[in-house]
Each structure stands twice: as C-alpha cells, then as structure tokens.
Protein backbone atom coordinates (compact mmCIF):
# COMPACT_ATOMS: atom_id res chain seq x y z
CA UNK A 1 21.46 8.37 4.42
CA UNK A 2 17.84 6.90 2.70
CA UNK A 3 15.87 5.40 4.71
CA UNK A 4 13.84 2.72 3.46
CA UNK A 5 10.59 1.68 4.03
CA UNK A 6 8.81 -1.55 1.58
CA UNK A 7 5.32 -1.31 1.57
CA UNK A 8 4.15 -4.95 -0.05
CA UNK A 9 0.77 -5.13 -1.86
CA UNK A 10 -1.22 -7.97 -2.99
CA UNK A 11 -2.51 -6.20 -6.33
CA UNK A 12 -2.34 -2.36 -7.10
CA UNK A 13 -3.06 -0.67 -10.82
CA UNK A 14 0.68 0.41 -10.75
CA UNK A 15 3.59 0.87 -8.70
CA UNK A 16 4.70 3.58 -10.41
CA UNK A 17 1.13 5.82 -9.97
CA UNK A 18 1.38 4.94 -6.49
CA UNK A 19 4.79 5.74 -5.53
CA UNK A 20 3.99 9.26 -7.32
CA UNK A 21 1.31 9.92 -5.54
CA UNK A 22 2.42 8.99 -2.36
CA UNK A 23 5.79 11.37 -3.45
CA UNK A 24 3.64 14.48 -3.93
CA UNK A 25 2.15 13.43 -0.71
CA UNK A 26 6.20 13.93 0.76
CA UNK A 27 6.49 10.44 1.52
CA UNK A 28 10.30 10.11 2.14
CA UNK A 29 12.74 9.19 -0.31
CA UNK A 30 13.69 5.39 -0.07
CA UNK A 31 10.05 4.08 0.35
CA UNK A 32 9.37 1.25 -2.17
CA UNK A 33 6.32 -0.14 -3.14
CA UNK A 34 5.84 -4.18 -4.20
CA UNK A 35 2.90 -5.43 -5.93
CA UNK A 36 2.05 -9.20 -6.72
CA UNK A 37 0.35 -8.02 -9.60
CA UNK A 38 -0.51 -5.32 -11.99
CA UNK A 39 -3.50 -4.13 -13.50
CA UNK A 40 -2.33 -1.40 -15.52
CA UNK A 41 1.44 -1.84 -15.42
CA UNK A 42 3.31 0.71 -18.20
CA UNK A 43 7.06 0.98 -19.04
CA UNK A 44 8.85 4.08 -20.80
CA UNK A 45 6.79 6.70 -22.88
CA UNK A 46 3.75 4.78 -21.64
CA UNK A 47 4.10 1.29 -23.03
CA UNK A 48 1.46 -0.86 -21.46
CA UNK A 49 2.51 -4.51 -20.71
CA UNK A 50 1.10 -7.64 -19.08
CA UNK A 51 2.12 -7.36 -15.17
CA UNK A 52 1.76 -10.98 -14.79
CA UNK A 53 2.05 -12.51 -11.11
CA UNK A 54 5.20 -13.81 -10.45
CA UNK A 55 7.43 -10.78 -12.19
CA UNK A 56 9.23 -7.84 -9.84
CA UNK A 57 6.65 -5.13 -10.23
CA UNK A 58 8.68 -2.71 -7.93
CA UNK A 59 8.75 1.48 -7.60
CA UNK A 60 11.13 3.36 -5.25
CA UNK A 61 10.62 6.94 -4.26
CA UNK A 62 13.98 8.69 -5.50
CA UNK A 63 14.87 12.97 -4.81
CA UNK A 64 17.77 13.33 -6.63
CA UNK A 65 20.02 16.20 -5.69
CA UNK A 66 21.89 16.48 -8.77
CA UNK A 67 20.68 18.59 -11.44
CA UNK A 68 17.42 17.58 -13.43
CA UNK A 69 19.66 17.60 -16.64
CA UNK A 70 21.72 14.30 -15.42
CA UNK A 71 18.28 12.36 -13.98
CA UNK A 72 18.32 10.39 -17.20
CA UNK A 73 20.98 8.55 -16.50
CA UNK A 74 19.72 6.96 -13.02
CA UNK A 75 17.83 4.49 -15.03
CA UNK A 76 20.92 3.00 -16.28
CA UNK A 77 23.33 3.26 -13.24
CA UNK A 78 20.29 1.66 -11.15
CA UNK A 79 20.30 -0.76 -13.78
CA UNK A 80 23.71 -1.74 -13.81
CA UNK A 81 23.79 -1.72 -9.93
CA UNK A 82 21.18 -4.52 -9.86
C-alpha cells in the first residue's frame, strides 16, 4: 500500500525538481507536491511553459517495481486513470 503525503506550496521553481530531490533524499513513494505557481515549470524533453496560477502544477514520488523497460507507459495509464 502507498502512502500518501501532499505537501502544498505557495510558489516553488518546479514540482518536478522538487519531488526529485526530495526522492534521492528517500522520501517515500506516494508524497506529492502542489504548487500555486511555477517559476520554471518544464514538460517532456524539457519544454518550458508558462506555469500560470490557477493550473494543477502537481508531482508525485513514484518507485515502480516493474522493470525500467515498461516505465514509459505510466505516463499514459496515469493519464487515462485521471
């Protein structure tokens, strides 16, 4: 079972950098992290966009235990789960 945790933040550069960080840090799989607001927001093969307030800006910490070859299909059952 994940336990989740939602840490909420006003404004952060990106989810993303933080949820890695706080990953290699062995923060527990589960743990989300909510921003209001971006400052340096990316999407897929780096792709900046503007992380304006209102918008989900939204990371989860995810350990897979299935092998590394099928990871790249997470992004589209998460997807399709939502």
């Amino acid at each position: 079972m994940i336990h989740s945790q939602l840490k909420i933040l006003d404004t952060c550069s990106s989810t993303n950098d933080i949820a890695i960080k706080s990953a290699k840090k062995g923060l527990s799989e589960g743990c989300s992290f909510l921003s209001y607001l971006q400052t340096n927001g990316r999407g897929r093969n780096s792709n900046q966009w503007e992380s304006i307030k209102g918008n989900l800006h939204l990371s989860t910490i995810l350990r897979p235990k299935t092998n590394k070859i099928y990871w790249h299909q997470l992004s589209l059952i998460i997807g399709l789960s939502i």
